[in-house]
C-alpha atoms as a PDB file:
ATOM      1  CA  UNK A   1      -9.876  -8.729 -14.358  1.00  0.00           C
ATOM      2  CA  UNK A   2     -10.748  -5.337 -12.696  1.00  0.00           C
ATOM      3  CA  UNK A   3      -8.971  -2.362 -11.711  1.00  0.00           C
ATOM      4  CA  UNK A   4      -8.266  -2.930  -7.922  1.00  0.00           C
ATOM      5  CA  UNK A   5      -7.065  -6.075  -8.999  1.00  0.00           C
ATOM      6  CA  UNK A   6      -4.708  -5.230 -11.412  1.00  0.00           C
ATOM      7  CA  UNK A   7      -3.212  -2.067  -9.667  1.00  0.00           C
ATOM      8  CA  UNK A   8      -2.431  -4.512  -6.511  1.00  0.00           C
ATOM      9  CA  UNK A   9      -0.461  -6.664  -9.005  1.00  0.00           C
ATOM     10  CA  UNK A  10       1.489  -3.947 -10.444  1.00  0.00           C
ATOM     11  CA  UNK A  11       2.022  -3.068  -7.411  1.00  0.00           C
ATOM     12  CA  UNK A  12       3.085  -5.973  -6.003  1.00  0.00           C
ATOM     13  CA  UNK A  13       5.558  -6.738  -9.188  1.00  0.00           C
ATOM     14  CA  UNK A  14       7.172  -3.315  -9.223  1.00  0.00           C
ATOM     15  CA  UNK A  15       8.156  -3.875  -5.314  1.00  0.00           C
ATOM     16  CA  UNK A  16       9.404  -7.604  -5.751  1.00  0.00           C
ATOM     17  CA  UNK A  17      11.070  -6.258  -9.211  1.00  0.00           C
ATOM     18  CA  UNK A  18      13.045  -3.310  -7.397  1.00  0.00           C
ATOM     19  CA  UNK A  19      14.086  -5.326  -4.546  1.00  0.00           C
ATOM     20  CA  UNK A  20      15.616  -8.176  -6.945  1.00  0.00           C
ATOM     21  CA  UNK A  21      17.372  -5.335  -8.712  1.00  0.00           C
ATOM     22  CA  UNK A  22      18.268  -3.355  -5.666  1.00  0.00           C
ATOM     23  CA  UNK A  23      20.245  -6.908  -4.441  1.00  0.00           C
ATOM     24  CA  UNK A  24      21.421  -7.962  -7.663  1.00  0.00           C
ATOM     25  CA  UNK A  25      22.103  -5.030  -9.449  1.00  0.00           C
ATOM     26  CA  UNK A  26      22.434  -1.812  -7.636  1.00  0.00           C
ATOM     27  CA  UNK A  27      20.812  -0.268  -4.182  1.00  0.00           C
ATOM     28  CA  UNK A  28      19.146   2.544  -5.697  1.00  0.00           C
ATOM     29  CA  UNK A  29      16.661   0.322  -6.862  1.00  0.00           C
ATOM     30  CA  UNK A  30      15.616   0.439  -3.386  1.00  0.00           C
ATOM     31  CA  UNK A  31      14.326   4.561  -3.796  1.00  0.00           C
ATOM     32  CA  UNK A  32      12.231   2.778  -6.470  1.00  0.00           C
ATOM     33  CA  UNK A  33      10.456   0.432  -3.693  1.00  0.00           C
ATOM     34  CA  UNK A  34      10.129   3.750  -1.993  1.00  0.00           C
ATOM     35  CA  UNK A  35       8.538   5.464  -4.530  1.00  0.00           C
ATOM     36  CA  UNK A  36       5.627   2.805  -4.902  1.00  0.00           C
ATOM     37  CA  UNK A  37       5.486   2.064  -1.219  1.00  0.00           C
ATOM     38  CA  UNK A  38       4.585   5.809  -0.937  1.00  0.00           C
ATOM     39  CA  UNK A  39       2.169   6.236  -3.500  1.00  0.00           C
ATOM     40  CA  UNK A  40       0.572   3.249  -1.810  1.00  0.00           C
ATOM     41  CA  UNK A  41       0.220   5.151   1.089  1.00  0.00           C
ATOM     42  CA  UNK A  42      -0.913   8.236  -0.352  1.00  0.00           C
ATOM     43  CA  UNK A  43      -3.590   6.317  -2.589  1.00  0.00           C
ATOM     44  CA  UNK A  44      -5.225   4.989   0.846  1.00  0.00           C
ATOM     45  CA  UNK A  45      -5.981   8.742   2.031  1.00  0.00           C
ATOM     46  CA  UNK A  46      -6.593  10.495  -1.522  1.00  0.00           C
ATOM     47  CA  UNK A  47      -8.043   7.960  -3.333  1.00  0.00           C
ATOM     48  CA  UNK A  48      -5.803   9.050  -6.417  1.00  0.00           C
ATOM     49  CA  UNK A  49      -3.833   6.472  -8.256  1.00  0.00           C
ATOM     50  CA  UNK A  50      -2.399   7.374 -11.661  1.00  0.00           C
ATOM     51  CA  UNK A  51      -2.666   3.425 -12.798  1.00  0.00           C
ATOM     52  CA  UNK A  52      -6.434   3.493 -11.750  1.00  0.00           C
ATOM     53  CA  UNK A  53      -7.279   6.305 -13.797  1.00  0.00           C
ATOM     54  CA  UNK A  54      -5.106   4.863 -16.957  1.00  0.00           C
ATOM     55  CA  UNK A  55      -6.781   1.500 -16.438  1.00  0.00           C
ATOM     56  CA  UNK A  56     -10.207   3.450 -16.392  1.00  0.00           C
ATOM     57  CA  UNK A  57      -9.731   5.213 -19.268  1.00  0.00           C
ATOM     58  CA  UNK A  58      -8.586   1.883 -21.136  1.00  0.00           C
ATOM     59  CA  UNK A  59     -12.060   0.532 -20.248  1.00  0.00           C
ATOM     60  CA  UNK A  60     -11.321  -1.798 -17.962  1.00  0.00           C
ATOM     61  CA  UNK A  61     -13.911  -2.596 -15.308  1.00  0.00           C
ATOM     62  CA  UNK A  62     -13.859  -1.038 -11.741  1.00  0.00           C
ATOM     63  CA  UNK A  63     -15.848  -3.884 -10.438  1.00  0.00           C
ATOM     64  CA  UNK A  64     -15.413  -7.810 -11.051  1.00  0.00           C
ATOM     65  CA  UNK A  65     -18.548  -8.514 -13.524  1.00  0.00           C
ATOM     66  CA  UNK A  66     -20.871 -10.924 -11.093  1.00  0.00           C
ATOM     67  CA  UNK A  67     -20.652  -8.119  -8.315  1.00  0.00           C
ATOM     68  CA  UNK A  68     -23.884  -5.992  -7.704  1.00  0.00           C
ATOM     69  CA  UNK A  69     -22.270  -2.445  -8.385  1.00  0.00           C
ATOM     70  CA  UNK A  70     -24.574   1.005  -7.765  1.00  0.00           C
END
């Protein structure tokens, strides 16, 4: 696994896991999906994402390992 990879599954979970709690729990889950949807957003234009740089300072590879990196 490589970074991209594994922030778009966090990602993903955190949304699913706020909605399911924001309907079966309470709705301020839902400021949750918010939070992530935003810093989605703000990733795409800033290419900052805290995840990314905790992944990257865990070692974990930027790039899958058969890809031609420069």
């Amino acid at each position: 696994m490589y970074i991209e990879r594994i922030v778009r599954i966090v990602a993903g979970a955190f949304i699913v896991i706020s909605l399911l709690l924001a309907h079966f729990h309470h709705q301020n889950w839902l400021w949750f999906t918010g939070f992530v949807g935003l810093n989605l957003f703000q990733s795409g234009f800033t290419q900052f994402c805290p995840l990314f740089t905790i992944l990257e300072k865990m070692g974990v590879p930027k790039f899958p390992k058969d890809a031609c990196c420069k």
